[in-house]
PDB file of N, CA and C in Angstrom:
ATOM      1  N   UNK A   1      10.718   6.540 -30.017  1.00  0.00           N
ATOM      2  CA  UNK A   1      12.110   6.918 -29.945  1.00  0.00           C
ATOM      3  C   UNK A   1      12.632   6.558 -28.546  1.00  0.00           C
ATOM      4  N   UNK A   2      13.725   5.894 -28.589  1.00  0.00           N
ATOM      5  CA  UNK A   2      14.283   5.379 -27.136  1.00  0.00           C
ATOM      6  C   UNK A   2      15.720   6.174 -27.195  1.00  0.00           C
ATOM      7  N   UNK A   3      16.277   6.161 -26.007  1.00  0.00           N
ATOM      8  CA  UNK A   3      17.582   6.412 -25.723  1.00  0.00           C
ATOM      9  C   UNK A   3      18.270   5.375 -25.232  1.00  0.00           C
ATOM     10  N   UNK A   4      19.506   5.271 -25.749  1.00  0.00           N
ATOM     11  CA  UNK A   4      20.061   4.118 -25.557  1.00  0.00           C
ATOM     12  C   UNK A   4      20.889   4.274 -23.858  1.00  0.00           C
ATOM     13  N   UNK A   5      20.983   3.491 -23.562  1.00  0.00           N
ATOM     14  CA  UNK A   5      21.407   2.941 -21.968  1.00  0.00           C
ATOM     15  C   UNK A   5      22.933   3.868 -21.731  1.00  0.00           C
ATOM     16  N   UNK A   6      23.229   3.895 -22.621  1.00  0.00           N
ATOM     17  CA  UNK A   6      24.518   4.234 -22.166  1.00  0.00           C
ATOM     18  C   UNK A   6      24.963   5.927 -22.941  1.00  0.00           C
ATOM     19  N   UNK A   7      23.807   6.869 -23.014  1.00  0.00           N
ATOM     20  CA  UNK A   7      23.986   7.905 -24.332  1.00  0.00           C
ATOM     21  C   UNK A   7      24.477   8.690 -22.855  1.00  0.00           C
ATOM     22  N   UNK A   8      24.705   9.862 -24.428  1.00  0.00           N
ATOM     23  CA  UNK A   8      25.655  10.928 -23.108  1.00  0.00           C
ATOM     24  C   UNK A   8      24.236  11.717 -21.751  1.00  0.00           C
ATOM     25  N   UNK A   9      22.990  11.629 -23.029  1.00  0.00           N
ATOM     26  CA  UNK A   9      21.873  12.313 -22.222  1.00  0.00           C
ATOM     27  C   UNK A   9      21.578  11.634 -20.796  1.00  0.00           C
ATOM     28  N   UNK A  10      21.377  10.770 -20.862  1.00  0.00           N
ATOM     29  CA  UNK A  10      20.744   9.604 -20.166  1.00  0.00           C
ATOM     30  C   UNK A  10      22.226   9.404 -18.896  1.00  0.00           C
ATOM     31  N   UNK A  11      23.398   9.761 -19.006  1.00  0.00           N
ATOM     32  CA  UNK A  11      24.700   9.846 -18.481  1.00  0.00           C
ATOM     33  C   UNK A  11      24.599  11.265 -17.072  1.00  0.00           C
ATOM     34  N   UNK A  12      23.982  12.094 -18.298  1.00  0.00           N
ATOM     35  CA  UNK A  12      23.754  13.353 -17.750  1.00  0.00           C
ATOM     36  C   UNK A  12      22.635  13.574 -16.552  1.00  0.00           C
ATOM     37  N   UNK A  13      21.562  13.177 -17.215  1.00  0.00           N
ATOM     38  CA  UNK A  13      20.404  13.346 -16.170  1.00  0.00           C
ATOM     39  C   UNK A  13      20.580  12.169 -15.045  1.00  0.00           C
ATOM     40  N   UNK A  14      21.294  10.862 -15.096  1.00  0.00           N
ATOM     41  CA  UNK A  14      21.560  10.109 -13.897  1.00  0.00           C
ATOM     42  C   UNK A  14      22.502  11.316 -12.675  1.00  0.00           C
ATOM     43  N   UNK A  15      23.586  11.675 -13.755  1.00  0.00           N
ATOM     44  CA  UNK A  15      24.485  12.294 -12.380  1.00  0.00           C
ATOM     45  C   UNK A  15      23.720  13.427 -12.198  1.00  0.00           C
ATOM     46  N   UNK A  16      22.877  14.124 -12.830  1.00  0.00           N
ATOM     47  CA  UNK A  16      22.068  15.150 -11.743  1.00  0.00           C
ATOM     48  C   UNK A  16      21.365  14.774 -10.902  1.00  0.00           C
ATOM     49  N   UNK A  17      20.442  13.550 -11.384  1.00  0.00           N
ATOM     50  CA  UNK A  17      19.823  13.030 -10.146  1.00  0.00           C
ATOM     51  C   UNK A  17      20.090  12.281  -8.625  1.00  0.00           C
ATOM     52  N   UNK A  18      21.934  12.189  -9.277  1.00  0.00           N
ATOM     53  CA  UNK A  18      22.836  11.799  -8.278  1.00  0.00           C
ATOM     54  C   UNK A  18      22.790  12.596  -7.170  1.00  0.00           C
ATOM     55  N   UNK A  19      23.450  13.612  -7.781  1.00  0.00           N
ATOM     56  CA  UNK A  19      23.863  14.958  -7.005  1.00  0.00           C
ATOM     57  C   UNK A  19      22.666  15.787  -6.244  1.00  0.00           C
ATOM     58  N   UNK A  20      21.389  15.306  -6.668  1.00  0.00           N
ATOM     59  CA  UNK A  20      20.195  15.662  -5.929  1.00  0.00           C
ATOM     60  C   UNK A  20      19.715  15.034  -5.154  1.00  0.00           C
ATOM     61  N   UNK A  21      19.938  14.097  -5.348  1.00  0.00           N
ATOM     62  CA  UNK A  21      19.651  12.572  -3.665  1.00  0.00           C
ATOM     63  C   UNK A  21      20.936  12.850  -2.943  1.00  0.00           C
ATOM     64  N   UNK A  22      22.196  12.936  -3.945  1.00  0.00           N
ATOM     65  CA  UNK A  22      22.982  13.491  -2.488  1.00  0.00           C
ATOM     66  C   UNK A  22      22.604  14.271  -1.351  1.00  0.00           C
ATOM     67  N   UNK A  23      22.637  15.792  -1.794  1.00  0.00           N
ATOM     68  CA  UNK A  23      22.528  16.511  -1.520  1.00  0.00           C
ATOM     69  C   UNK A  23      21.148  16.659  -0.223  1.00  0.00           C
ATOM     70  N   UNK A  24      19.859  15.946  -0.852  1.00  0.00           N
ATOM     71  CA  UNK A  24      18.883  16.065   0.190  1.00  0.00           C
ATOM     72  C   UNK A  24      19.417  14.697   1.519  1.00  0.00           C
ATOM     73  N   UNK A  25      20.155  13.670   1.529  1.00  0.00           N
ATOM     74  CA  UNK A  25      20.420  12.980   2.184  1.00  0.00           C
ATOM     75  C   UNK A  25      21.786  13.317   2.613  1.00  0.00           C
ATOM     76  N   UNK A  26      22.235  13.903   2.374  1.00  0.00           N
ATOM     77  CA  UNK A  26      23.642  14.673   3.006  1.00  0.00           C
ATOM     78  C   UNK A  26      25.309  13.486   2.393  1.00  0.00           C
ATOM     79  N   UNK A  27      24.905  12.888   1.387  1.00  0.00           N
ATOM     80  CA  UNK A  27      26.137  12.303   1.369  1.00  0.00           C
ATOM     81  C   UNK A  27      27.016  12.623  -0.132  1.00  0.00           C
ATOM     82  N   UNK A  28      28.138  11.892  -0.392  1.00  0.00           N
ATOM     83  CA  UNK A  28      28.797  12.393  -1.511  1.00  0.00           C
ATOM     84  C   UNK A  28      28.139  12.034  -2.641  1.00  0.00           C
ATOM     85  N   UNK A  29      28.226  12.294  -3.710  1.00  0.00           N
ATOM     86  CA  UNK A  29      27.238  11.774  -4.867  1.00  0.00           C
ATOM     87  C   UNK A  29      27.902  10.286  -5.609  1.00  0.00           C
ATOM     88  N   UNK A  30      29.318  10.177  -5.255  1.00  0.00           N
ATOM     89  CA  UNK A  30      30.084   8.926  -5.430  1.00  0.00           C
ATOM     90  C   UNK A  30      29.648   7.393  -4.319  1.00  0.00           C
ATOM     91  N   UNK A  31      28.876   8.399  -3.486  1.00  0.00           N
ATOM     92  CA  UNK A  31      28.448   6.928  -2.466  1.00  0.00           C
ATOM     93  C   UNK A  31      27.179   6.455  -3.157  1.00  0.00           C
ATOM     94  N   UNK A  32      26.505   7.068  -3.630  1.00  0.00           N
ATOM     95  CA  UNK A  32      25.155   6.829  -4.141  1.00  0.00           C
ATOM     96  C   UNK A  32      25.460   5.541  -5.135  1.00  0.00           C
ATOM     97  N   UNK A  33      24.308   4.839  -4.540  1.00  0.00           N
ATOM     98  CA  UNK A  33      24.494   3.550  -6.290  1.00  0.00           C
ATOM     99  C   UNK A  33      23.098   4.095  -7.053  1.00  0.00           C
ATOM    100  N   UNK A  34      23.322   3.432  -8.319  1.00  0.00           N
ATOM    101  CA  UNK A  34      22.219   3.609  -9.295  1.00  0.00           C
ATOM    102  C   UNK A  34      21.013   2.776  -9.232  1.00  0.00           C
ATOM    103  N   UNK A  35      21.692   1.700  -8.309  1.00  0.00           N
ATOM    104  CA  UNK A  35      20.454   0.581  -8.603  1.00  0.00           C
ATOM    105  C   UNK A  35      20.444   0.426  -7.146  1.00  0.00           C
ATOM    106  N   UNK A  36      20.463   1.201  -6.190  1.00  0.00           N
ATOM    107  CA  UNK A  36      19.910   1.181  -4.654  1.00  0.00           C
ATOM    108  C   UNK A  36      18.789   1.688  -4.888  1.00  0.00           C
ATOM    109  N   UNK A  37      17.299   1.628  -3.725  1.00  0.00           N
ATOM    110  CA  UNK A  37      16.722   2.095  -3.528  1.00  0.00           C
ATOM    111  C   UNK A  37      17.056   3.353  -3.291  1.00  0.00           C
ATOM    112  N   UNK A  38      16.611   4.609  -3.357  1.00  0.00           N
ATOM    113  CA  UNK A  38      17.060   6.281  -2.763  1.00  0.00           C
ATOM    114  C   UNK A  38      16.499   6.237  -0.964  1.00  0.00           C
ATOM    115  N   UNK A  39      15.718   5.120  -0.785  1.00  0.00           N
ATOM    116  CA  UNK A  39      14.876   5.203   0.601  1.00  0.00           C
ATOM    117  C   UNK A  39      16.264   4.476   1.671  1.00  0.00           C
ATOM    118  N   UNK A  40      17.060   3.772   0.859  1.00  0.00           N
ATOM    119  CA  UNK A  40      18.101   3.122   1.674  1.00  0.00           C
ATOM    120  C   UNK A  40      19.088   3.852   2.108  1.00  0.00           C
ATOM    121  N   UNK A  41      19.379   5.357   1.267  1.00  0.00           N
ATOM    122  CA  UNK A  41      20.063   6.296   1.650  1.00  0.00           C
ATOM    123  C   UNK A  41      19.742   6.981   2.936  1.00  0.00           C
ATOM    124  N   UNK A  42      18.321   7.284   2.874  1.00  0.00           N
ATOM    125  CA  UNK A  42      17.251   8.232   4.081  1.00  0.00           C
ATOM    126  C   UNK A  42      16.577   9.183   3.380  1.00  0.00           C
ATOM    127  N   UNK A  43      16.738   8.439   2.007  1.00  0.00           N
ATOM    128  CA  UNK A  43      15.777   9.597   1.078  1.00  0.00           C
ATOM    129  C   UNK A  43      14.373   9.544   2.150  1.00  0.00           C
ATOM    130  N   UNK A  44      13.742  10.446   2.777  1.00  0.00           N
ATOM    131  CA  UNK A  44      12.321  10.299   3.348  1.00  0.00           C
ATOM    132  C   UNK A  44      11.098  11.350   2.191  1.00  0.00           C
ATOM    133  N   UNK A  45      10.218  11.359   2.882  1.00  0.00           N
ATOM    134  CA  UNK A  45       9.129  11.973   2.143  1.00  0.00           C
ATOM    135  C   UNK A  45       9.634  13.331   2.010  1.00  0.00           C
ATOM    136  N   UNK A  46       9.834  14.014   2.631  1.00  0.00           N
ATOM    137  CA  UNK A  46      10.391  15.494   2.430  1.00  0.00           C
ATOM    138  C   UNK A  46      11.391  15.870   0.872  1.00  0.00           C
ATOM    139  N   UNK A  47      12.112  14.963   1.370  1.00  0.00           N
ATOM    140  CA  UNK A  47      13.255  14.571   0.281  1.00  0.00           C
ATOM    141  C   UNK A  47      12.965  14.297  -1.060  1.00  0.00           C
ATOM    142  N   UNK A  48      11.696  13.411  -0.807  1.00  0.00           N
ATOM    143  CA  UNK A  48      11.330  12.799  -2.273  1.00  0.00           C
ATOM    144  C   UNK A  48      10.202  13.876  -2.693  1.00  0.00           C
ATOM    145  N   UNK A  49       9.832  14.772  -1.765  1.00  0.00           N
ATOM    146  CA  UNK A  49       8.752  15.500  -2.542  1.00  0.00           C
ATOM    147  C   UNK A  49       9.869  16.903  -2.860  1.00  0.00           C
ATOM    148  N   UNK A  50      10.905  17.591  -2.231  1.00  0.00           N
ATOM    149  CA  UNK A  50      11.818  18.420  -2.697  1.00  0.00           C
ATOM    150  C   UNK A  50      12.448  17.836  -4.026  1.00  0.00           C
ATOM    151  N   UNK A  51      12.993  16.817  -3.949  1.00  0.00           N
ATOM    152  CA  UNK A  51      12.994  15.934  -5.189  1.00  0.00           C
ATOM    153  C   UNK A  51      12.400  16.578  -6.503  1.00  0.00           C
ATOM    154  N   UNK A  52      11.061  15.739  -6.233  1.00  0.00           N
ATOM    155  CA  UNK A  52      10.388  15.830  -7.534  1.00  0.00           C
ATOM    156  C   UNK A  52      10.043  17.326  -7.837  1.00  0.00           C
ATOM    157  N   UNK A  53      10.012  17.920  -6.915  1.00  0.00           N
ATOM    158  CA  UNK A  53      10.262  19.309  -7.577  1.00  0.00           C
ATOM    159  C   UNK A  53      10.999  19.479  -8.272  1.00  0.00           C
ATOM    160  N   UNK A  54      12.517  19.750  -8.031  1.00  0.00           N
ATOM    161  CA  UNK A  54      13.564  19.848  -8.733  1.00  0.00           C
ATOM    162  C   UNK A  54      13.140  19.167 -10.555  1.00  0.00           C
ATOM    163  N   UNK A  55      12.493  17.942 -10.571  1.00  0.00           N
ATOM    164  CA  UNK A  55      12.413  17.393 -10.990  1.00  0.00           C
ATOM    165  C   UNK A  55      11.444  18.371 -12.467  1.00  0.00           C
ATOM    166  N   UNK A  56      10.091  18.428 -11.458  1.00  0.00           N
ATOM    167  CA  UNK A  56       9.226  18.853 -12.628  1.00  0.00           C
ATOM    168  C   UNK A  56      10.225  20.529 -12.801  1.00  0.00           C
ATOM    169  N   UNK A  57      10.651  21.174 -12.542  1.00  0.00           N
ATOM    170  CA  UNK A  57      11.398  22.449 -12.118  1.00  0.00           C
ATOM    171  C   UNK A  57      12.051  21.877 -13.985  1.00  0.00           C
ATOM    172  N   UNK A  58      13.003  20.840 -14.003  1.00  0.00           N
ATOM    173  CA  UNK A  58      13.679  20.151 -15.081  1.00  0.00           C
ATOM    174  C   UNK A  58      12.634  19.687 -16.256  1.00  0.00           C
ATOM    175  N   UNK A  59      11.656  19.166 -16.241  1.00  0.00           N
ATOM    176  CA  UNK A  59      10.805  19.309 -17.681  1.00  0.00           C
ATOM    177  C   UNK A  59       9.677  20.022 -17.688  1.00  0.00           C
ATOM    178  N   UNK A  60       9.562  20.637 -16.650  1.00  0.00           N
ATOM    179  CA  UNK A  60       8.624  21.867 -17.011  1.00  0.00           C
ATOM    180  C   UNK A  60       7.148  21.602 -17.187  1.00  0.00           C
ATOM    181  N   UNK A  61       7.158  20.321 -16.152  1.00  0.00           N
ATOM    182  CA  UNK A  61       5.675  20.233 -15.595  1.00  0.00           C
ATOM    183  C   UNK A  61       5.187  19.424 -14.593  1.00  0.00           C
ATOM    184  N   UNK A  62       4.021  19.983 -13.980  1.00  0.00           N
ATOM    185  CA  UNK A  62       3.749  18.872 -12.865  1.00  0.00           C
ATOM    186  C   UNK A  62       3.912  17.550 -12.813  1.00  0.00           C
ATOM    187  N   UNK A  63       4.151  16.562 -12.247  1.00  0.00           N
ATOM    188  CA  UNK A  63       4.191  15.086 -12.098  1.00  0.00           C
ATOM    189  C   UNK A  63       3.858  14.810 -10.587  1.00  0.00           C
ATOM    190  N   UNK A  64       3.276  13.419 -11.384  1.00  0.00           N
ATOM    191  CA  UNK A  64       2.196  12.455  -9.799  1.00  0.00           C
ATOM    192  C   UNK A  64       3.600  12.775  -8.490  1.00  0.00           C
ATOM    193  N   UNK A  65       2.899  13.234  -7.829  1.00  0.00           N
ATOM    194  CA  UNK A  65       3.719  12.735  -5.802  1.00  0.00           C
ATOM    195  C   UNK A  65       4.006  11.411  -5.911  1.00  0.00           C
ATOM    196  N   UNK A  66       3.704  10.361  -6.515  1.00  0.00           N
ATOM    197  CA  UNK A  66       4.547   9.049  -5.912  1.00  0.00           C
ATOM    198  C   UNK A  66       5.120   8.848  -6.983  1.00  0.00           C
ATOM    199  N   UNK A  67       5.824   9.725  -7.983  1.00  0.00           N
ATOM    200  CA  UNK A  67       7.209   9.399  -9.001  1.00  0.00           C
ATOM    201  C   UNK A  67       8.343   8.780  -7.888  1.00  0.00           C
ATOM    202  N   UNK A  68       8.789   9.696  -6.889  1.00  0.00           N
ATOM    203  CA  UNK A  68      10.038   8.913  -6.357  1.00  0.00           C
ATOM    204  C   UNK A  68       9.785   7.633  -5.893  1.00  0.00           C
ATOM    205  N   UNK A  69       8.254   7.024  -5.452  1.00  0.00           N
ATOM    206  CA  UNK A  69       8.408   5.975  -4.550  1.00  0.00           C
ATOM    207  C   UNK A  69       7.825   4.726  -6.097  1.00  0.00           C
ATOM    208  N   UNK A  70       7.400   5.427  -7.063  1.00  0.00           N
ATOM    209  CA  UNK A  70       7.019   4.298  -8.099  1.00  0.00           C
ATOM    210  C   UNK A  70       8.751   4.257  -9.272  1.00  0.00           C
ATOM    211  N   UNK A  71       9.417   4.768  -8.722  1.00  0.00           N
ATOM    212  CA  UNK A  71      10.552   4.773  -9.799  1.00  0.00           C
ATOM    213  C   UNK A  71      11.530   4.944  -8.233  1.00  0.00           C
ATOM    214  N   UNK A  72      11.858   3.808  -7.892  1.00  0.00           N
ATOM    215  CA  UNK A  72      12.864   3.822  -6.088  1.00  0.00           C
ATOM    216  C   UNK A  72      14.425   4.001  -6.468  1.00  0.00           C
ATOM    217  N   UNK A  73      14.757   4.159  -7.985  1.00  0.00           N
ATOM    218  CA  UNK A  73      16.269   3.657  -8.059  1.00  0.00           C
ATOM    219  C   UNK A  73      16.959   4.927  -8.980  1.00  0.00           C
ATOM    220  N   UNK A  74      17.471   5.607  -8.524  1.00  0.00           N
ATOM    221  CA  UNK A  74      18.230   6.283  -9.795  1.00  0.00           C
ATOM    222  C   UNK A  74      17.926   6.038 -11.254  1.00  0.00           C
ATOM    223  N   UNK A  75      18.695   4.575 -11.497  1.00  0.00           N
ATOM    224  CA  UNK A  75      18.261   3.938 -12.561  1.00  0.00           C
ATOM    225  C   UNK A  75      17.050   3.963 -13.146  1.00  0.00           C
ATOM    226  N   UNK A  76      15.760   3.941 -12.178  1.00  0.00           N
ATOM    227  CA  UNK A  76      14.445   4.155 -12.794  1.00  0.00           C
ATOM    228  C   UNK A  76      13.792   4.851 -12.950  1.00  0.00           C
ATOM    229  N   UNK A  77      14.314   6.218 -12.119  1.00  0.00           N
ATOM    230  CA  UNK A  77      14.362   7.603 -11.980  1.00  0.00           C
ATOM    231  C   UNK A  77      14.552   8.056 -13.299  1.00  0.00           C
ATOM    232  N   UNK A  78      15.946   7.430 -14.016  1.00  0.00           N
ATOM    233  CA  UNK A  78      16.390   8.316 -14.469  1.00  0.00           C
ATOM    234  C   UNK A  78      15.741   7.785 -16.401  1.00  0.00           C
ATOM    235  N   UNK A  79      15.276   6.729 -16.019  1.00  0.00           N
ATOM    236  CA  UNK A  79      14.580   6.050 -17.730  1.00  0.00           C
ATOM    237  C   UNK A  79      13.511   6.481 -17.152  1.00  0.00           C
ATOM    238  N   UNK A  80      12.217   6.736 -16.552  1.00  0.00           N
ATOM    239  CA  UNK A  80      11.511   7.754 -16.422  1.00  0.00           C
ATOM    240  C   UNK A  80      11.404   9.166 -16.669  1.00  0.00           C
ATOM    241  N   UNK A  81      12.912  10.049 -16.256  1.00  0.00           N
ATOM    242  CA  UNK A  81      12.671  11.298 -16.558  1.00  0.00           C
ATOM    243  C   UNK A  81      12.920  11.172 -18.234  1.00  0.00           C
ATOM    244  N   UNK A  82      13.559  10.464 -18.144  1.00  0.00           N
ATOM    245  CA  UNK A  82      14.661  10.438 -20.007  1.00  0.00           C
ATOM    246  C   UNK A  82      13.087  10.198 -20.575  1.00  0.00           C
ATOM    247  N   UNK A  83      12.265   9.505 -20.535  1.00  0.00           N
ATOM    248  CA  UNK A  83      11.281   8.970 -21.272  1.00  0.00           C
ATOM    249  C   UNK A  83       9.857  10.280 -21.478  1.00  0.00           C
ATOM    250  N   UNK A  84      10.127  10.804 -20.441  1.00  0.00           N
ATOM    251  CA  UNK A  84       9.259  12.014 -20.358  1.00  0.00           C
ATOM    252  C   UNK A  84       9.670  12.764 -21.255  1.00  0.00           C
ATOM    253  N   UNK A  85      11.203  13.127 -21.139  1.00  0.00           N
ATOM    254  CA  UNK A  85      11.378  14.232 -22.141  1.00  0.00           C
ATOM    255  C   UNK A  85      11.133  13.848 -23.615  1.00  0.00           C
ATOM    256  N   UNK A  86      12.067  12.375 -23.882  1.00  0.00           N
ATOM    257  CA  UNK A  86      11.498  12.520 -25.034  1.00  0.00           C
ATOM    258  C   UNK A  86      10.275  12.268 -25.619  1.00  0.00           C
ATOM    259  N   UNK A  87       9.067  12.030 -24.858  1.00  0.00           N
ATOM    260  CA  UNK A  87       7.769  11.895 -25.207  1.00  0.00           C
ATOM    261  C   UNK A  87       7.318  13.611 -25.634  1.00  0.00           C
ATOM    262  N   UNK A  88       7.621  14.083 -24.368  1.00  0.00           N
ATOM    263  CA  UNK A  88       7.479  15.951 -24.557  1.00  0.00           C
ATOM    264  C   UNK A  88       8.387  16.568 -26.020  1.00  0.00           C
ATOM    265  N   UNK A  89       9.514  15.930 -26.686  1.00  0.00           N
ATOM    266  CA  UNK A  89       9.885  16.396 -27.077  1.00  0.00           C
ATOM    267  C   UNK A  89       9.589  15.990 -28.738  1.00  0.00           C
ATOM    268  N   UNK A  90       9.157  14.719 -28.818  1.00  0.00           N
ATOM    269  CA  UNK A  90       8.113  14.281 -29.835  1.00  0.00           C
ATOM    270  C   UNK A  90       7.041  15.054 -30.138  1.00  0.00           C
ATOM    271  N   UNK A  91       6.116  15.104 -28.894  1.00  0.00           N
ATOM    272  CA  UNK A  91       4.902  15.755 -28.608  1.00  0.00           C
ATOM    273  C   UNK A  91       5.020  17.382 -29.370  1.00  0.00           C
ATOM    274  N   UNK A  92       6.153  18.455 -29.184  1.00  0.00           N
ATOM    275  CA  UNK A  92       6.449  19.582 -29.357  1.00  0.00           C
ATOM    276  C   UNK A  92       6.889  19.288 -31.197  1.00  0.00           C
ATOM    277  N   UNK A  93       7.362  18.354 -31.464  1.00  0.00           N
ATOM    278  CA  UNK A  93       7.689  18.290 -33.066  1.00  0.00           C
ATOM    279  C   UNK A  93       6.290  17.910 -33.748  1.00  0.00           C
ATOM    280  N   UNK A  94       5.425  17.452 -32.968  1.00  0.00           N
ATOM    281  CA  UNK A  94       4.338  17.141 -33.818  1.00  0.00           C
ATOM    282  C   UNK A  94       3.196  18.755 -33.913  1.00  0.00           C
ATOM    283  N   UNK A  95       3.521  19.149 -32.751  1.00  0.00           N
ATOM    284  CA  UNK A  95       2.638  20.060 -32.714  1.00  0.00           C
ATOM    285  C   UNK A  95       3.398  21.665 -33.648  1.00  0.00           C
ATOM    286  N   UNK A  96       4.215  21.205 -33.854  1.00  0.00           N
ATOM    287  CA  UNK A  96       4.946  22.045 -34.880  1.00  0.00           C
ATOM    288  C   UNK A  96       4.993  22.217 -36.242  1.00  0.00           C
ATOM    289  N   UNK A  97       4.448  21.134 -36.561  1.00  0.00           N
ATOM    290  CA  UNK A  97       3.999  21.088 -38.057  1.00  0.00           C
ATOM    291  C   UNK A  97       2.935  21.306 -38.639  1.00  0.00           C
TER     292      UNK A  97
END
């Protein structure tokens, strides 16, 4: 099961992840691009490990320390988290039956 590029979900979890690189790099979430690196902002290690908190905090489980630096772009950030959930959310329909 994929999500398509442009769904409202996949819309959603980019601008949170917007608003969370803002926020640890101090700028507006409208300056942010999708397809910049987050390291070009001043995302640093601190950032990217507060980050991925937030992150697993959002699907509700641990994930590897180098998610931010193996996924550098919003954009890849954000078909990463999207892909998690719906793997988890497959995973939870199978185990339901």
């Amino acid at each position: 099961m994929t999500t398509p590029a442009d769904s409202p979900e996949r819309e959603t979890l980019a601008t949170w992840l917007t608003e969370c690189v803002a926020a640890h790099v101090e700028m507006a979430p409208a300056e942010i691009k999708p397809a910049e690196p987050m390291s070009s902002y001043g995302l640093d290690s601190i950032g990217a490990t507060s980050l991925l908190v937030q992150i697993e905090e959002r699907v509700g489980r641990e994930l590897d320390a180098n998610v931010p630096w193996d996924y550098p772009t919003i954009d890849a950030l954000t078909d990463f988290v999207l892909q998690l959930q719906l793997t988890d959310t497959a995973s939870d329909s199978i185990g339901a039956v």
